[in-house]
Protein backbone atom coordinates (compact mmCIF):
# COMPACT_ATOMS: atom_id res chain seq x y z
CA UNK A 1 -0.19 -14.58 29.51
CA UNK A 2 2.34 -14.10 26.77
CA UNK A 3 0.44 -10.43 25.64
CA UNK A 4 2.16 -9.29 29.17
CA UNK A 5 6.12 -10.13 27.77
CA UNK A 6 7.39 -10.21 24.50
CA UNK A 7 6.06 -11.50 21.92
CA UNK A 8 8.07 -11.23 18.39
CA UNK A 9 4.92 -12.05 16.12
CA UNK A 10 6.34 -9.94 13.14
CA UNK A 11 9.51 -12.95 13.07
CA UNK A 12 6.45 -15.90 13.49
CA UNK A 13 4.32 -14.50 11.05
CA UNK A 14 6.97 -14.11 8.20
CA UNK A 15 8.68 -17.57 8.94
CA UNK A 16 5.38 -19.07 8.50
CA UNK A 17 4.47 -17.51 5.44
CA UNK A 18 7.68 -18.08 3.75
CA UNK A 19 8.17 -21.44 4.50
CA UNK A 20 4.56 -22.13 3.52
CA UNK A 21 4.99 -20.52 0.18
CA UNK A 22 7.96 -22.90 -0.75
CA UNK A 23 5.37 -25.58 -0.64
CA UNK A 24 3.32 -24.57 -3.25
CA UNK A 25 6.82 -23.68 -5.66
CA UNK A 26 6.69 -26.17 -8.34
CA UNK A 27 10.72 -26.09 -8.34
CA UNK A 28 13.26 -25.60 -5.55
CA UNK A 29 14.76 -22.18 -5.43
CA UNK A 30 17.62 -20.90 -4.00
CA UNK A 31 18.51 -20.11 -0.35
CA UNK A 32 18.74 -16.66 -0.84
CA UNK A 33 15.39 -16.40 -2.62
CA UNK A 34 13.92 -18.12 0.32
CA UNK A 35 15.67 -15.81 3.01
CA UNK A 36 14.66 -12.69 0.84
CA UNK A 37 10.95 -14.12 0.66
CA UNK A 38 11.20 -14.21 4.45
CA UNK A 39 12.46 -10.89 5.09
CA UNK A 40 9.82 -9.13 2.85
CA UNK A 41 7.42 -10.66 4.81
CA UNK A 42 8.92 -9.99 8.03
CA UNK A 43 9.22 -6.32 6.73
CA UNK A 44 5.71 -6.04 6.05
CA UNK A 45 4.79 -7.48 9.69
CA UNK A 46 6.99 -4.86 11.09
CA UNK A 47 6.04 -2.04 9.02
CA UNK A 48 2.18 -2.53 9.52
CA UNK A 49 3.03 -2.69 12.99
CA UNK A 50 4.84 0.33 13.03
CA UNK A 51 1.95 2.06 11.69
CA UNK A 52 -0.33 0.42 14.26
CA UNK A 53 1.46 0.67 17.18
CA UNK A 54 -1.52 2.56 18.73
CA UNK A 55 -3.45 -1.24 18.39
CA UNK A 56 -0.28 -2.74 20.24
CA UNK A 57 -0.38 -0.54 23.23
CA UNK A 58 -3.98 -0.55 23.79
CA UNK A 59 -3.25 -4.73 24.07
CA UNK A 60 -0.74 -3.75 26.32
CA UNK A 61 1.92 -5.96 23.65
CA UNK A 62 5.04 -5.51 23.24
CA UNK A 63 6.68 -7.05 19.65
CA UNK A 64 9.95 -6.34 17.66
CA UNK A 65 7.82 -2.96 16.00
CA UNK A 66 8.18 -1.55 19.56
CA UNK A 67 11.94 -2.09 20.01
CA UNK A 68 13.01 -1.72 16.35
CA UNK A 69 14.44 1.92 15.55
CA UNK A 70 12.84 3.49 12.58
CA UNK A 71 17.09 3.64 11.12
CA UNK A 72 17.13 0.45 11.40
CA UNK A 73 13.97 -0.81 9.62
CA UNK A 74 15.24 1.43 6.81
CA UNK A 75 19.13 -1.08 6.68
CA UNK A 76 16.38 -3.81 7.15
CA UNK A 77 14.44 -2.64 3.86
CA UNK A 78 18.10 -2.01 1.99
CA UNK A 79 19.08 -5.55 3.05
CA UNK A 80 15.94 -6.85 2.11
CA UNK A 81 16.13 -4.86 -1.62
CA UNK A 82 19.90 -6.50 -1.85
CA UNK A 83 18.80 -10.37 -1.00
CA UNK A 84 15.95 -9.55 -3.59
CA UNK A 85 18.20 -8.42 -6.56
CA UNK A 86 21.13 -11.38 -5.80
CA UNK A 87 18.56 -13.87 -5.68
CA UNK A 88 17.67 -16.63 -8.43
CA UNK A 89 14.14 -14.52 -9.11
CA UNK A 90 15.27 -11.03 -8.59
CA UNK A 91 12.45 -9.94 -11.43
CA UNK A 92 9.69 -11.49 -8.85
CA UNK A 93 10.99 -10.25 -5.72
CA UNK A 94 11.79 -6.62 -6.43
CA UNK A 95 8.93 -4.97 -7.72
CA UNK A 96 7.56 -6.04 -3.86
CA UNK A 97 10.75 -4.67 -1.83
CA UNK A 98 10.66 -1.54 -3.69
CA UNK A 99 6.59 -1.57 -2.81
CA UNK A 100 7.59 -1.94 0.52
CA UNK A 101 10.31 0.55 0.58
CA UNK A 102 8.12 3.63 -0.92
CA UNK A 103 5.70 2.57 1.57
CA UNK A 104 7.34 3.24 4.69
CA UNK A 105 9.30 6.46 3.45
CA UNK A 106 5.61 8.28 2.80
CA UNK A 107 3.98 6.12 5.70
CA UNK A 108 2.50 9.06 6.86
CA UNK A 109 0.18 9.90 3.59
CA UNK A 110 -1.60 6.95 4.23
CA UNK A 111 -4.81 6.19 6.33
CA UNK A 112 -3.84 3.39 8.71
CA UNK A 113 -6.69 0.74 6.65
CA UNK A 114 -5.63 1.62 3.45
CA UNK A 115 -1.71 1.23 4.44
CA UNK A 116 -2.46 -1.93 5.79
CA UNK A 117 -4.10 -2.99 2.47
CA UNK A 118 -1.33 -1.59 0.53
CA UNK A 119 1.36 -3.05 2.52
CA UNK A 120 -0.06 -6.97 2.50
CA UNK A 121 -1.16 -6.37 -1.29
CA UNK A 122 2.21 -5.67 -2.07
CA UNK A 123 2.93 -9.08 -1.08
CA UNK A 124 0.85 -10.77 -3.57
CA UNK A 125 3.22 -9.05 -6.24
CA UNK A 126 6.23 -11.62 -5.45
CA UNK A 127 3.56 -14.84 -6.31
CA UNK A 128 2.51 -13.45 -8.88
CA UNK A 129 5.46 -12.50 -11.03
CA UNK A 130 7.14 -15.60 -10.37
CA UNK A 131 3.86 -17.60 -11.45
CA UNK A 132 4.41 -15.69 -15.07
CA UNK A 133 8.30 -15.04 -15.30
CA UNK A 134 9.88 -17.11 -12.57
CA UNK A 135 12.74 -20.08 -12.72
CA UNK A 136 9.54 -21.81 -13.23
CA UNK A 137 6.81 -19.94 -14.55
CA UNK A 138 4.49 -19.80 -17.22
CA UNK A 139 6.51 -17.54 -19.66
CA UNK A 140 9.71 -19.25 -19.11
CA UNK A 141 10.70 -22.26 -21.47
C-alpha cells in the first residue's frame, strides 16, 4: 500500500489546485503567477501538515511535512512571498503569503481545528482579490 512508503500529497494536492484554478481565470496570467499560486498552496499542505503530524503517524504516513526542516519551510514561505510580489497580480497573491507566513511563525497559539481553518481560509483570499482587482477583475477597466 502506498500509506507504507512515501507519499508527497502536500506536492499533489497543490499542483491540482493550482492548475485547476487557471481554468476558471477568465484571462491567461503569467508563469510566475501560476508557480506562486502553486507554492501557496503547496505551503498550506505542508504547513497544516506540520501541525498535524500527530494524524500522519497514527496512519503510519510518511509525506514531505515529515522530511521538510522547519528552516526550510520558513526559505519556502520567503520564496513563496517573493514569486507573489514579482508576479502579474502581486495585490491578489500577497495578502495570502503573508496569511500564511504569520501563521506558521505563531503556529503554536492555535488549536489544531481552528489552524486548519485559518490556514485553507487564507487561501480563498488570492480568488477573491483577483475576482475584484486582478489583470482581470471587476474593478479593473
Amino acid at each position: 500500500a502506498l500509506s507504507k512508503h512515501f507519499f508527497p500529497k502536500e506536492l499533489l494536492v497543490a499542483i491540482i489546485f493550482a492548475g485547476g484554478a487557471q481554468v476558471f481565470l477568465s484571462k491567461p496570467v503569467g508563469k510566475l503567477s501560476i508557480f506562486a499560486v502553486g507554492l501557496l498552496c503547496f505551503m498550506n499542505c505542508i504547513i497544516i501538515a506540520k501541525k498535524e503530524k500527530a494524524v500522519d503517524a497514527g496512519l503510519n504516513v510518511r509525506s514531505i511535512s515529515s522530511v521538510l526542516d522547519t528552516r526550510l519551510l520558513n526559505i519556502l514561505l520567503a520564496v513563496g512571498i517573493l514569486c507573489a510580489l514579482f508576479s502579474s497580480d502581486p495585490v491578489a497573491l500577497l495578502p495570502t503569503a503573508f496569511c500564511l507566513t504569520l501563521l506558521q511563525l505563531y503556529r503554536r497559539h492555535f488549536a489544531t481545528e481552528r489552524f486548519r481553518v485559518l490556514c485553507d481560509t487564507s487561501l480563498l483570499i488570492t480568488p477573491g482579490l483577483y475576482l475584484l482587482f486582478g489583470s482581470g477583475g471587476v474593478f479593473v477597466r
